[in-house]
Protein backbone atom coordinates (compact mmCIF):
# COMPACT_ATOMS: atom_id res chain seq x y z
CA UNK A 1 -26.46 7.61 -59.99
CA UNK A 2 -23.86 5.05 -60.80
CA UNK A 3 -20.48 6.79 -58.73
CA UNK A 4 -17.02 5.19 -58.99
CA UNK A 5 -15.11 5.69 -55.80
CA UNK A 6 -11.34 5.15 -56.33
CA UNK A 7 -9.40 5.10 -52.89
CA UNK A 8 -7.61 2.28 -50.58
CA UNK A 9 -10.62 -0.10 -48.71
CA UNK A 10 -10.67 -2.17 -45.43
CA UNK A 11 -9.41 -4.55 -44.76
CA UNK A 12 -6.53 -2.49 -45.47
CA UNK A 13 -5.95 -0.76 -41.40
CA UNK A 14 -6.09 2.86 -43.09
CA UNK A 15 -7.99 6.12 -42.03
CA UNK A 16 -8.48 6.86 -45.96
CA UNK A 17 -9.78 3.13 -46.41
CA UNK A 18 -12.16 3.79 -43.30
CA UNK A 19 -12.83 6.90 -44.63
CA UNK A 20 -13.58 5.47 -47.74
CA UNK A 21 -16.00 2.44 -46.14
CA UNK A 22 -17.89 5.24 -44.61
CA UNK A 23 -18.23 7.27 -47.29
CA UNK A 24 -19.52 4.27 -49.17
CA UNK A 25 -21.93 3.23 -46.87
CA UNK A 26 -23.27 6.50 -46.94
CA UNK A 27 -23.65 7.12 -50.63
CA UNK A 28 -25.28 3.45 -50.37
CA UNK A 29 -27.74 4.54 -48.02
CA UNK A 30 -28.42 7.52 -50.38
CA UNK A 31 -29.86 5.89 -53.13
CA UNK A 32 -26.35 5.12 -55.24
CA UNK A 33 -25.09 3.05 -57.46
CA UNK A 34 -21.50 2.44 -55.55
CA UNK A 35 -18.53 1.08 -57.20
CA UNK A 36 -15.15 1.26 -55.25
CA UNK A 37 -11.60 0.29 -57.06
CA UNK A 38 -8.64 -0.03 -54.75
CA UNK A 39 -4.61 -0.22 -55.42
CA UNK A 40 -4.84 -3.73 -53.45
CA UNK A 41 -6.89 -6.68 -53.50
CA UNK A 42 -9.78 -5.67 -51.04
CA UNK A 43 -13.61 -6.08 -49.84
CA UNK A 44 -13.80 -3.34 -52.64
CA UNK A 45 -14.06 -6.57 -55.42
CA UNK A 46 -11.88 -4.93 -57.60
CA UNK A 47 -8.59 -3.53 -57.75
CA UNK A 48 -5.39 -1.89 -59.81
CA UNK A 49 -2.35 -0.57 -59.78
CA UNK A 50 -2.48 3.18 -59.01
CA UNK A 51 1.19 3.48 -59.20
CA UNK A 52 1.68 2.24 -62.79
CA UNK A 53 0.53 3.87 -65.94
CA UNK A 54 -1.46 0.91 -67.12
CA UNK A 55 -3.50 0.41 -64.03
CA UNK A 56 -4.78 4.48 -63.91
CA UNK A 57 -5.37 3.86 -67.42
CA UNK A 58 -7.53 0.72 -66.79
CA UNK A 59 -8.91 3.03 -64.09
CA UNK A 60 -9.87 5.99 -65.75
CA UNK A 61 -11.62 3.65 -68.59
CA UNK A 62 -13.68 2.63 -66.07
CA UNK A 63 -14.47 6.07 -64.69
CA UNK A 64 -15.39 7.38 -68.14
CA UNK A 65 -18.57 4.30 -67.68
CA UNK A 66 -19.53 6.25 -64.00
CA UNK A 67 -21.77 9.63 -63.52
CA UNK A 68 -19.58 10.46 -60.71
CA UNK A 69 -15.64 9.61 -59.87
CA UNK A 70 -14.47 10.16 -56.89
CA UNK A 71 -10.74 10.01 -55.85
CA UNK A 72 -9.47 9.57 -52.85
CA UNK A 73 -5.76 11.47 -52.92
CA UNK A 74 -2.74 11.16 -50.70
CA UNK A 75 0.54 11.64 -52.23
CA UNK A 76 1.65 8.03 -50.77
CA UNK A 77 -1.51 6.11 -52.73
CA UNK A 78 -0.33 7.39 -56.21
CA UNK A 79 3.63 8.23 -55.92
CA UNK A 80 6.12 5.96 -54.16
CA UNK A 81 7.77 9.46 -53.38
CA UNK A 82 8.14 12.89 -53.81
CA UNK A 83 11.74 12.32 -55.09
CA UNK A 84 11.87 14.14 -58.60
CA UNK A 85 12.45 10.79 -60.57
CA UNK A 86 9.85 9.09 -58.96
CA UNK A 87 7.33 11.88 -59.17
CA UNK A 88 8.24 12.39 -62.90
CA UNK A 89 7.44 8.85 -63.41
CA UNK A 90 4.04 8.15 -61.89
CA UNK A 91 2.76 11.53 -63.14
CA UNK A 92 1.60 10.34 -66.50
CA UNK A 93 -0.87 7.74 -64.71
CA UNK A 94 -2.51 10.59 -62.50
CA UNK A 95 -2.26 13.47 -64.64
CA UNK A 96 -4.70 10.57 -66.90
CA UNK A 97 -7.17 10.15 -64.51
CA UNK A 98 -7.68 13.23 -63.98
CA UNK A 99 -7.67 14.55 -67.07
CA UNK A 100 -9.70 11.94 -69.22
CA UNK A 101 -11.42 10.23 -65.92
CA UNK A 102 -14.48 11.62 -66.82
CA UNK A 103 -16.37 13.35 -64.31
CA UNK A 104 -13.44 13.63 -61.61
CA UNK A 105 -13.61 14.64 -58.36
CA UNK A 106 -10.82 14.77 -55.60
CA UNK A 107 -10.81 14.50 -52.27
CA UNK A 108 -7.47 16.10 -51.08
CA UNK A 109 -6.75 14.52 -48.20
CA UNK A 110 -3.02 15.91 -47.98
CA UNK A 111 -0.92 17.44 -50.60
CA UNK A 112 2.26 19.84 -51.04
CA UNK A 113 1.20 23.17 -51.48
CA UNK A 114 5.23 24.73 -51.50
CA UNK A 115 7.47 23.20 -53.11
CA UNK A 116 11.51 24.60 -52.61
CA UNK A 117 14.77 24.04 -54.14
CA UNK A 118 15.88 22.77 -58.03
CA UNK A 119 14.04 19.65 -58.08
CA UNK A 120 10.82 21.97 -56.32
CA UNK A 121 11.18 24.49 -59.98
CA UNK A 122 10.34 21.32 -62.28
CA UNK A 123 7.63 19.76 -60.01
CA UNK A 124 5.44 22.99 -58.95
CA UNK A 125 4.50 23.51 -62.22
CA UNK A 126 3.13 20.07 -63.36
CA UNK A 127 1.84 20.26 -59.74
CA UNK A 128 -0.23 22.68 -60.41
CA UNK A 129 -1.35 21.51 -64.23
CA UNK A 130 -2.04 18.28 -62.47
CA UNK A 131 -4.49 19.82 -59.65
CA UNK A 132 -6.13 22.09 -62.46
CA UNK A 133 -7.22 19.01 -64.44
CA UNK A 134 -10.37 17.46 -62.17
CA UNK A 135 -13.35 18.75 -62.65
CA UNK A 136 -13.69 19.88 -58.87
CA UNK A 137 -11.42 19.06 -55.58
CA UNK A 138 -12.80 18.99 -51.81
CA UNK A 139 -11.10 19.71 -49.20
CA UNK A 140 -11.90 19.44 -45.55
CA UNK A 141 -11.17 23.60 -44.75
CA UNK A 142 -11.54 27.20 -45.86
CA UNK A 143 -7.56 27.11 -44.98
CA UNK A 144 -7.20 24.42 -47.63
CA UNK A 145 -9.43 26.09 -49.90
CA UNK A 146 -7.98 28.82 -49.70
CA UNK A 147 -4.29 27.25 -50.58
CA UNK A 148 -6.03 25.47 -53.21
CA UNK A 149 -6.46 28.35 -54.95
CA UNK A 150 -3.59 30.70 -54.28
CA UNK A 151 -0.74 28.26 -54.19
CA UNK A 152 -2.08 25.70 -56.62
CA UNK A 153 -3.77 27.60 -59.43
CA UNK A 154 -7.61 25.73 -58.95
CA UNK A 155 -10.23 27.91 -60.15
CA UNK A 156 -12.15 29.34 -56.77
CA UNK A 157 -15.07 27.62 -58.25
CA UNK A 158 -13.81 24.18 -58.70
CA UNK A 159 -12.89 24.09 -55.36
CA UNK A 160 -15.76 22.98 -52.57
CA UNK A 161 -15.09 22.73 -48.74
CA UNK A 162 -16.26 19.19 -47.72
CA UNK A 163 -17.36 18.54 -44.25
CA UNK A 164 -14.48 16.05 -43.33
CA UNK A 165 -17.06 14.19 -40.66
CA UNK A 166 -19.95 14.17 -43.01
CA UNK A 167 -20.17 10.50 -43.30
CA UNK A 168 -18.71 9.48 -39.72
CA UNK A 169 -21.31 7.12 -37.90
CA UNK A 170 -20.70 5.98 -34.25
CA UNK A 171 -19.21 2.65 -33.61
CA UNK A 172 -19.97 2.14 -29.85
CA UNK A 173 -22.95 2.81 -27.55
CA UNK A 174 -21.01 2.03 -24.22
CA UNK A 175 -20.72 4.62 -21.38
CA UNK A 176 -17.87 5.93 -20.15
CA UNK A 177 -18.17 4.14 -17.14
CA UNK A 178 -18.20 0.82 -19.40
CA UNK A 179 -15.69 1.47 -22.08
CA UNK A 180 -13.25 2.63 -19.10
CA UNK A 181 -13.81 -0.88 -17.51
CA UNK A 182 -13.38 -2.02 -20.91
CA UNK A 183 -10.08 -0.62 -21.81
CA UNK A 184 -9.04 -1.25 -17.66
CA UNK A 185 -8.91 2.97 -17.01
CA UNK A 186 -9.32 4.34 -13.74
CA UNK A 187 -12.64 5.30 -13.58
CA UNK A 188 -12.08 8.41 -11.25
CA UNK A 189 -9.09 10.39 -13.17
CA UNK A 190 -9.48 13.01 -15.90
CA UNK A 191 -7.99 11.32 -18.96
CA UNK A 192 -6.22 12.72 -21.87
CA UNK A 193 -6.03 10.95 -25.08
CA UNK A 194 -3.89 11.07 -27.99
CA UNK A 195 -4.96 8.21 -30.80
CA UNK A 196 -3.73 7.59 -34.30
CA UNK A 197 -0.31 6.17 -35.92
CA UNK A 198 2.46 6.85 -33.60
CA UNK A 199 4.51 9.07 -36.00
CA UNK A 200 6.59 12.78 -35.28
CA UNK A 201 4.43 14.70 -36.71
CA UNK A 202 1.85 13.93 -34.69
CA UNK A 203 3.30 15.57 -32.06
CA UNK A 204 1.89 13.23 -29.62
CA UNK A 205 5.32 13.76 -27.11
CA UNK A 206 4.15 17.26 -26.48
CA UNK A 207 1.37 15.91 -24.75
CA UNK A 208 3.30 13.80 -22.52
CA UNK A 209 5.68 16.70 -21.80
CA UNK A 210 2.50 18.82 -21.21
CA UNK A 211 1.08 16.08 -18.55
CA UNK A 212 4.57 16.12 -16.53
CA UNK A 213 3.93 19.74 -15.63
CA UNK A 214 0.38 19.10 -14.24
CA UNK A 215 0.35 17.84 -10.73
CA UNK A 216 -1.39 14.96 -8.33
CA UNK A 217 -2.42 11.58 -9.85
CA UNK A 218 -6.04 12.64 -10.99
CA UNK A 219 -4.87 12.96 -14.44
CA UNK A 220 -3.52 10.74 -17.10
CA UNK A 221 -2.39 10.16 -20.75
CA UNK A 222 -3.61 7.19 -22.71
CA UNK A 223 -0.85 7.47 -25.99
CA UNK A 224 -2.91 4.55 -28.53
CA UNK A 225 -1.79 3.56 -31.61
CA UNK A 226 0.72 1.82 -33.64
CA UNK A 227 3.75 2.32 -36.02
CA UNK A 228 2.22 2.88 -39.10
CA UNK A 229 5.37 1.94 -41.05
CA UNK A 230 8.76 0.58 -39.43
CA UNK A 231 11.41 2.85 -40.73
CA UNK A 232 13.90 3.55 -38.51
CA UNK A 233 12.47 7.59 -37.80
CA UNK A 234 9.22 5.98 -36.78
CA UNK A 235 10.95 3.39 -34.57
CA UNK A 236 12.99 6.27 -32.63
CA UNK A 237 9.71 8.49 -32.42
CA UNK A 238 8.08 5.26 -30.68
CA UNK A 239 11.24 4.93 -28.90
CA UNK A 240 11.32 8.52 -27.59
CA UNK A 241 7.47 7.85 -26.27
CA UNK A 242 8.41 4.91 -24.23
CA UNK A 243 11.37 7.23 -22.82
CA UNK A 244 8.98 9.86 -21.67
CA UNK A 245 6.09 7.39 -20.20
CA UNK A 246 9.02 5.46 -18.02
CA UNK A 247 9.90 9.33 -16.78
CA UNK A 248 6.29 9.55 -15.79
CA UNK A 249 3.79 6.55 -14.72
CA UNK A 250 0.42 8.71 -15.30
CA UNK A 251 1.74 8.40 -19.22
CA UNK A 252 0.64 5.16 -20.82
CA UNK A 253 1.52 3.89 -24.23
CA UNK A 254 -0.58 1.31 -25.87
CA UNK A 255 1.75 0.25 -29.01
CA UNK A 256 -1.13 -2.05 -31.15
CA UNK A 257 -3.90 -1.22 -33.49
CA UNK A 258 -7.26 -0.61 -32.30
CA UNK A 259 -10.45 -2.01 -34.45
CA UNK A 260 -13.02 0.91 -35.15
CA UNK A 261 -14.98 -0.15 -32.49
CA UNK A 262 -12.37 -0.04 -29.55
CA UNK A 263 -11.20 3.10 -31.70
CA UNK A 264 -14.51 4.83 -30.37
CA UNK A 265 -14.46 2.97 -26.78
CA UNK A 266 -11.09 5.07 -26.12
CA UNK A 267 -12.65 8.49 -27.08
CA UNK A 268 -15.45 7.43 -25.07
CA UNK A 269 -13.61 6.69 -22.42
CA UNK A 270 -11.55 10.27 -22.57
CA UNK A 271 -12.08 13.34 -21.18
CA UNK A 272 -10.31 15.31 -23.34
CA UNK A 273 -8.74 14.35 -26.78
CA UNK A 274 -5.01 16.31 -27.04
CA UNK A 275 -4.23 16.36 -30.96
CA UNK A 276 -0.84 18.70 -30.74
CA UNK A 277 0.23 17.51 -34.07
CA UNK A 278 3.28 19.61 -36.09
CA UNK A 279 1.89 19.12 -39.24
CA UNK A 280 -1.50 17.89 -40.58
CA UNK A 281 -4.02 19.04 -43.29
CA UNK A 282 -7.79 18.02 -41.21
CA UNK A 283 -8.17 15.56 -38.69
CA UNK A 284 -10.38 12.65 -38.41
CA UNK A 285 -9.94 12.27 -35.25
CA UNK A 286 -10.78 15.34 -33.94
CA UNK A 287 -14.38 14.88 -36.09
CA UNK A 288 -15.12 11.35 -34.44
CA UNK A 289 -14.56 13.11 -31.31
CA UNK A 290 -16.47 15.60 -32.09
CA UNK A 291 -19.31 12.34 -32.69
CA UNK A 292 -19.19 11.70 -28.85
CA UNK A 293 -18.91 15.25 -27.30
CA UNK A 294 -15.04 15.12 -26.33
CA UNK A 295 -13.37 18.40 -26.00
CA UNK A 296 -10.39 18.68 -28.03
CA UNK A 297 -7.08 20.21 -27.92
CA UNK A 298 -5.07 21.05 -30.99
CA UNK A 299 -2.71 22.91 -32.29
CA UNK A 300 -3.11 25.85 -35.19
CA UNK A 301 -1.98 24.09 -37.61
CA UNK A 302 -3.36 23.20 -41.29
CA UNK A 303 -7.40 23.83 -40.73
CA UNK A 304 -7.63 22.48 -37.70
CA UNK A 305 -8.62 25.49 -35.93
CA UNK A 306 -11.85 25.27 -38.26
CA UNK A 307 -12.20 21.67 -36.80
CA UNK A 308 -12.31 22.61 -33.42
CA UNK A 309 -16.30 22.41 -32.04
CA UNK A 310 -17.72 24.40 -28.99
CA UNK A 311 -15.22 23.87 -26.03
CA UNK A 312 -12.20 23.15 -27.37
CA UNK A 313 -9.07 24.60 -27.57
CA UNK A 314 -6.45 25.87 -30.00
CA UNK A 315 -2.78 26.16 -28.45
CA UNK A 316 0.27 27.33 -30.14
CA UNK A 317 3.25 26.73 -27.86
CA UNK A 318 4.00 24.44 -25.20
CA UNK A 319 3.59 26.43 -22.39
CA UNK A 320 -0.41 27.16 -24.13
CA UNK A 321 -1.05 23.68 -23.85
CA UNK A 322 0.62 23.30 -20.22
CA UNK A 323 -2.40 25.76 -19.60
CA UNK A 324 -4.86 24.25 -22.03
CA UNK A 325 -4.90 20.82 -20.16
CA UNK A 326 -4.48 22.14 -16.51
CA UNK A 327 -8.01 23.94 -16.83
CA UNK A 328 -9.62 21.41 -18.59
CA UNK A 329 -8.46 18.80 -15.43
CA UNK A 330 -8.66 21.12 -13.30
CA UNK A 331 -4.80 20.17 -11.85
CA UNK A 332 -2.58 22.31 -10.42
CA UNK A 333 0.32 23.74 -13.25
CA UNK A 334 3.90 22.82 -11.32
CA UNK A 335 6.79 25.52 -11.72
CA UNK A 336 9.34 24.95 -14.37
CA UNK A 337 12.60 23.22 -12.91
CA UNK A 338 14.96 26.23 -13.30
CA UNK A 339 18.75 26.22 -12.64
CA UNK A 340 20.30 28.27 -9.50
CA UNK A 341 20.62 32.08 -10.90
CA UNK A 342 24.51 32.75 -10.84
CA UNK A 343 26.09 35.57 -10.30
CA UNK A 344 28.68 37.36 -12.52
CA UNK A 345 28.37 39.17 -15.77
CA UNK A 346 24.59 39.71 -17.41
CA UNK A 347 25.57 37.09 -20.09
CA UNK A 348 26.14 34.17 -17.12
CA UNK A 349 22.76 35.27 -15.83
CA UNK A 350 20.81 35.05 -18.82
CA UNK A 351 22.38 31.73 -19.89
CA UNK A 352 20.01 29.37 -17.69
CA UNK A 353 17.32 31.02 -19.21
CA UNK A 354 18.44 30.91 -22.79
CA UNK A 355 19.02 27.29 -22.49
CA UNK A 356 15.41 26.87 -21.20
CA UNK A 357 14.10 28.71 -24.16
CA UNK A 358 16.35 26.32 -26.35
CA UNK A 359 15.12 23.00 -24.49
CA UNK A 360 11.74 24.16 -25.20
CA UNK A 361 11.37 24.78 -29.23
CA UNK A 362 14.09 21.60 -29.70
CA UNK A 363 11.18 19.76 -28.34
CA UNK A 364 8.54 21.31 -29.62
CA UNK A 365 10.01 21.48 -33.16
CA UNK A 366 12.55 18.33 -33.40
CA UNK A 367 11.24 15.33 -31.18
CA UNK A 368 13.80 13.31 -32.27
CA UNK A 369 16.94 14.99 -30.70
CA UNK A 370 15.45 13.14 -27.99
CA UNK A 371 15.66 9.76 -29.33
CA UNK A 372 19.68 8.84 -28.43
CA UNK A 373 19.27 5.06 -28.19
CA UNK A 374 20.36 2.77 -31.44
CA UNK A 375 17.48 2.42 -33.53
CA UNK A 376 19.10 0.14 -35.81
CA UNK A 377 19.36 -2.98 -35.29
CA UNK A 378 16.55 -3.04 -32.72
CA UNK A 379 16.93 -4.74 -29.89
CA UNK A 380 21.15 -5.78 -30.82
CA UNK A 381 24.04 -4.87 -29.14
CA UNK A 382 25.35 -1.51 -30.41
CA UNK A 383 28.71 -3.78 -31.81
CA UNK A 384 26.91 -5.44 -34.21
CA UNK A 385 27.19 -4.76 -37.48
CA UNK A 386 25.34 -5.71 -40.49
CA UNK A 387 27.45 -7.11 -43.85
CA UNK A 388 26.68 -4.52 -46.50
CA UNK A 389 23.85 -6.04 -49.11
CA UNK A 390 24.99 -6.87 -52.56
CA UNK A 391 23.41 -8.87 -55.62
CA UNK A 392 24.46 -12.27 -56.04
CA UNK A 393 27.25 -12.54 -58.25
CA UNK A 394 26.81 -13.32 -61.98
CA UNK A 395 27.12 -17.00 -62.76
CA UNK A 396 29.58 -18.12 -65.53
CA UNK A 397 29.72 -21.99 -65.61
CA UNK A 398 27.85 -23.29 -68.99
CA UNK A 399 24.41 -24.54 -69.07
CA UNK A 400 20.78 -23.73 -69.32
CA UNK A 401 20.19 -22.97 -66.24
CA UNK A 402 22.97 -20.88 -65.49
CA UNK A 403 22.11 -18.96 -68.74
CA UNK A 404 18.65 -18.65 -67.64
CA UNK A 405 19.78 -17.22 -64.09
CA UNK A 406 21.90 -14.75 -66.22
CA UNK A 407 19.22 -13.69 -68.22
CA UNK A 408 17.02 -13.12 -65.05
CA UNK A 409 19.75 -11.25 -63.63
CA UNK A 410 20.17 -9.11 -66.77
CA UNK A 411 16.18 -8.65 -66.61
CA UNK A 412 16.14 -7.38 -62.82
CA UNK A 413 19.03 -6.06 -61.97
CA UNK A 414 18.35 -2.56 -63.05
CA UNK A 415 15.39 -2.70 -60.47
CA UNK A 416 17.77 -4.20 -57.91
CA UNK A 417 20.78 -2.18 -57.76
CA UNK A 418 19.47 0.87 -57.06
CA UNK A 419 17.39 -0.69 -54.20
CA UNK A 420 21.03 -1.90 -53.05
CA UNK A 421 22.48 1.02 -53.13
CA UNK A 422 19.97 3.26 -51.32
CA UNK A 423 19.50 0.12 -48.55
CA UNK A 424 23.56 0.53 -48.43
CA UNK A 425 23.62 4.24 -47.82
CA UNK A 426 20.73 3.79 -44.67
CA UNK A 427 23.39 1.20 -43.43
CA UNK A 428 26.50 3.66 -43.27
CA UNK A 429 24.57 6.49 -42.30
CA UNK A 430 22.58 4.42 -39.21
CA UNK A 431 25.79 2.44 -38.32
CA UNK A 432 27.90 5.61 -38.83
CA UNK A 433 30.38 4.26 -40.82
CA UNK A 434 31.84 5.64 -44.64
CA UNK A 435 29.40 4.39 -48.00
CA UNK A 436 30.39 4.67 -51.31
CA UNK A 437 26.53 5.68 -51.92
CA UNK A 438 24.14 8.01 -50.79
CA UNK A 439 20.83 8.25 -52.19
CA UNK A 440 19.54 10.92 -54.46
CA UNK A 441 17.16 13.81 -53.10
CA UNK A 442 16.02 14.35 -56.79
């Protein structure tokens, strides 16, 4: 069978691309005929643009020659944003593929299932057209399915639950004596670990709150992974992680990417895998642990309760996961710091705890209320400030080359200004200072 498999590809650092590699290889090994087109130049051998009309054209030409398409779909591989304008214009290229991409089928890695507000009434419905055009969509959960059907509009039998580790192989054959060595881990402590791109809603500074209420130094938390993108959110989340492993020296960050194989070393080396991630459709990393035998810990969120093998646990507070992690180490849980009870009038009493209650769901829901240090400009004095961008002023002496800069300008400076404007608006609003501009939320 001759299958086209559309979706990112190493080298690109990417779970979809390693997903995709897998998946591949697999297929391969199956007896298939395995073409792979990715949105960047890639081991793949070929590639297009998936966010222009032209390229899912070019794409979906080429799916109409395969007996089998399958797309790999996040909303960030086909949409430079959710924003209505920019979702109004890269829906023609999808809404193509799937439609006239010949035997379609999508994997849906993550997608909006609500959608609020004015710009939420135009996009729902093409949201839904758009998800009822392939001829069948996996997901990785009977939650998912489920959504897929209710929210979306996709015929209950279009819709197939796909075993999200189906096509995960190991990477490593060390022990955990060796990969601990390895990665220089005490080979005597119970280790936690929480891998992937270090971004909020992973949740991955619950864990590290979690750990500071478990006592002794026979436990630990190995944080590993990188900023996926610098934007100045992600830079406070990583930030806020440093902040809490500096307040607590059994906490360890480990700010780089891994390669698959050191990937595997680190669940290896773990005792328990802690996933306490806010929001999240399925979870590779709870499968490859899964691979090795590593208990896992997550929260009930998306279908990851589904994920979950034999011996791990599903959590849905903070004080669950205190709990969680203390029986799976086996340490002691340490009382929460409370403030002296007052006297006076029932409300003075009940304040302390009222504030504790507070503390607790700001950090379980909003991680970065945490994050008070400048995030912009990193690493400058908080009196510096940054000239506002602008375009380079139109030239007006006479010449050829001055009209040909003019010209240029003409051609690009409706792509440009907006760009200006939005960079602009992050400037007043980081450096707290008045703009003229704010971006659009569509």
């Amino acid at each position: 069978m001759k299958v086209l498999l559309v979706s990112p590809y190493p080298p690109l650092r990417d779970g979809l691309a390693n997903y995709a590699m897998q998946m591949a290889a697999g297929l391969r090994a199956d007896g298939d005929d395995v073409e792979v087109v990715s949105p960047q130049p890639s081991a793949a051998g070929s590639h297009e643009q998936f966010m222009t009309l032209r390229g899912l054209l070019r794409v979906a030409r080429r799916a109409r020659r395969a007996d089998r398409v399958v797309v790999q779909f996040h909303p960030e591989i086909f949409f430079r944003g959710m924003r209505l304008d920019l979702f109004l214009r890269h829906y023609p290229g999808v809404f193509a593929l799937f439609r006239w991409g010949g035997a379609v089928e999508v994997i849906a890695h993550e997608t909006p299932y609500s959608d609020g507000g004015r710009a939420g009434a135009v996009r729902t419905p093409l949201w839904r057209l758009l998800w009822r055009q392939p001829a069948g969509v996996l997901v990785h959960t009977e939650a998912e399915r489920a959504q897929m059907t209710s929210r979306l509009g996709v015929p209950a039998g279009r819709v197939r639950v796909l075993d999200h580790g189906e096509r995960f192989q190991r990477r490593t054959g060390v022990s955990r004596g060796e990969a601990r060595r390895r990665l220089g881990v005490d080979p005597d402590v119970h280790v936690f670990l929480a891998i992937g791109f270090l971004q909020p809603h992973k949740g991955f500074d619950r864990a590290a709150r979690a750990l500071s209420r478990l006592a002794g130094d026979g436990v630990r938390l190995d944080i590993v992974g990188e900023i996926r993108i610098s934007t100045p959110e992600h830079d406070a989340y990583l930030h806020l992680l440093q902040d809490l492993a500096s307040r607590d020296r059994r906490v360890h960050i480990h700010d780089a990417y891994v390669s698959d194989e050191e990937f595997d070393e680190w669940i290896v080396a773990a005792d328990t895998v802690v996933l306490p991630y806010r929001e999240i459709w399925s979870s590779g990393v709870a499968e490859r642990a899964e691979l090795y035998d590593r208990p896992v810990v997550v929260t009930d969120v998306g279908g990851l309760a589904e994920q979950v093998a034999a011996g791990g646990v599903v959590v849905h507070d903070a004080a669950q996961l205190v709990e969680a992690m203390a029986k799976l180490s086996g340490a002691e849980v340490l009382p929460e710091t409370t403030d002296t009870e007052p006297g006076g009038t029932a409300a003075e009493r009940v304040a302390p705890t009222v504030r504790r209650r507070a503390e607790l769901l700001r950090q379980w829901h909003d991680p970065l209320d945490d994050a008070a240090r400048p995030i912009l400009p990193l690493g400058r004095p908080p009196d510096v400030r940054a000239d506002p961008l602008a375009l380079p002023p139109i030239p007006t002496e006479p010449g050829v080359k001055t009209f040909a800069l003019r010209v240029v300008r003409k051609l690009t400076g409706w792509q440009l200004a907006p760009i200006v404007r939005y960079v602009n608006a992050l400037r007043a609003v980081v450096l707290d200072e008045p703009g003229d501009e704010r971006p659009s939320d569509g």
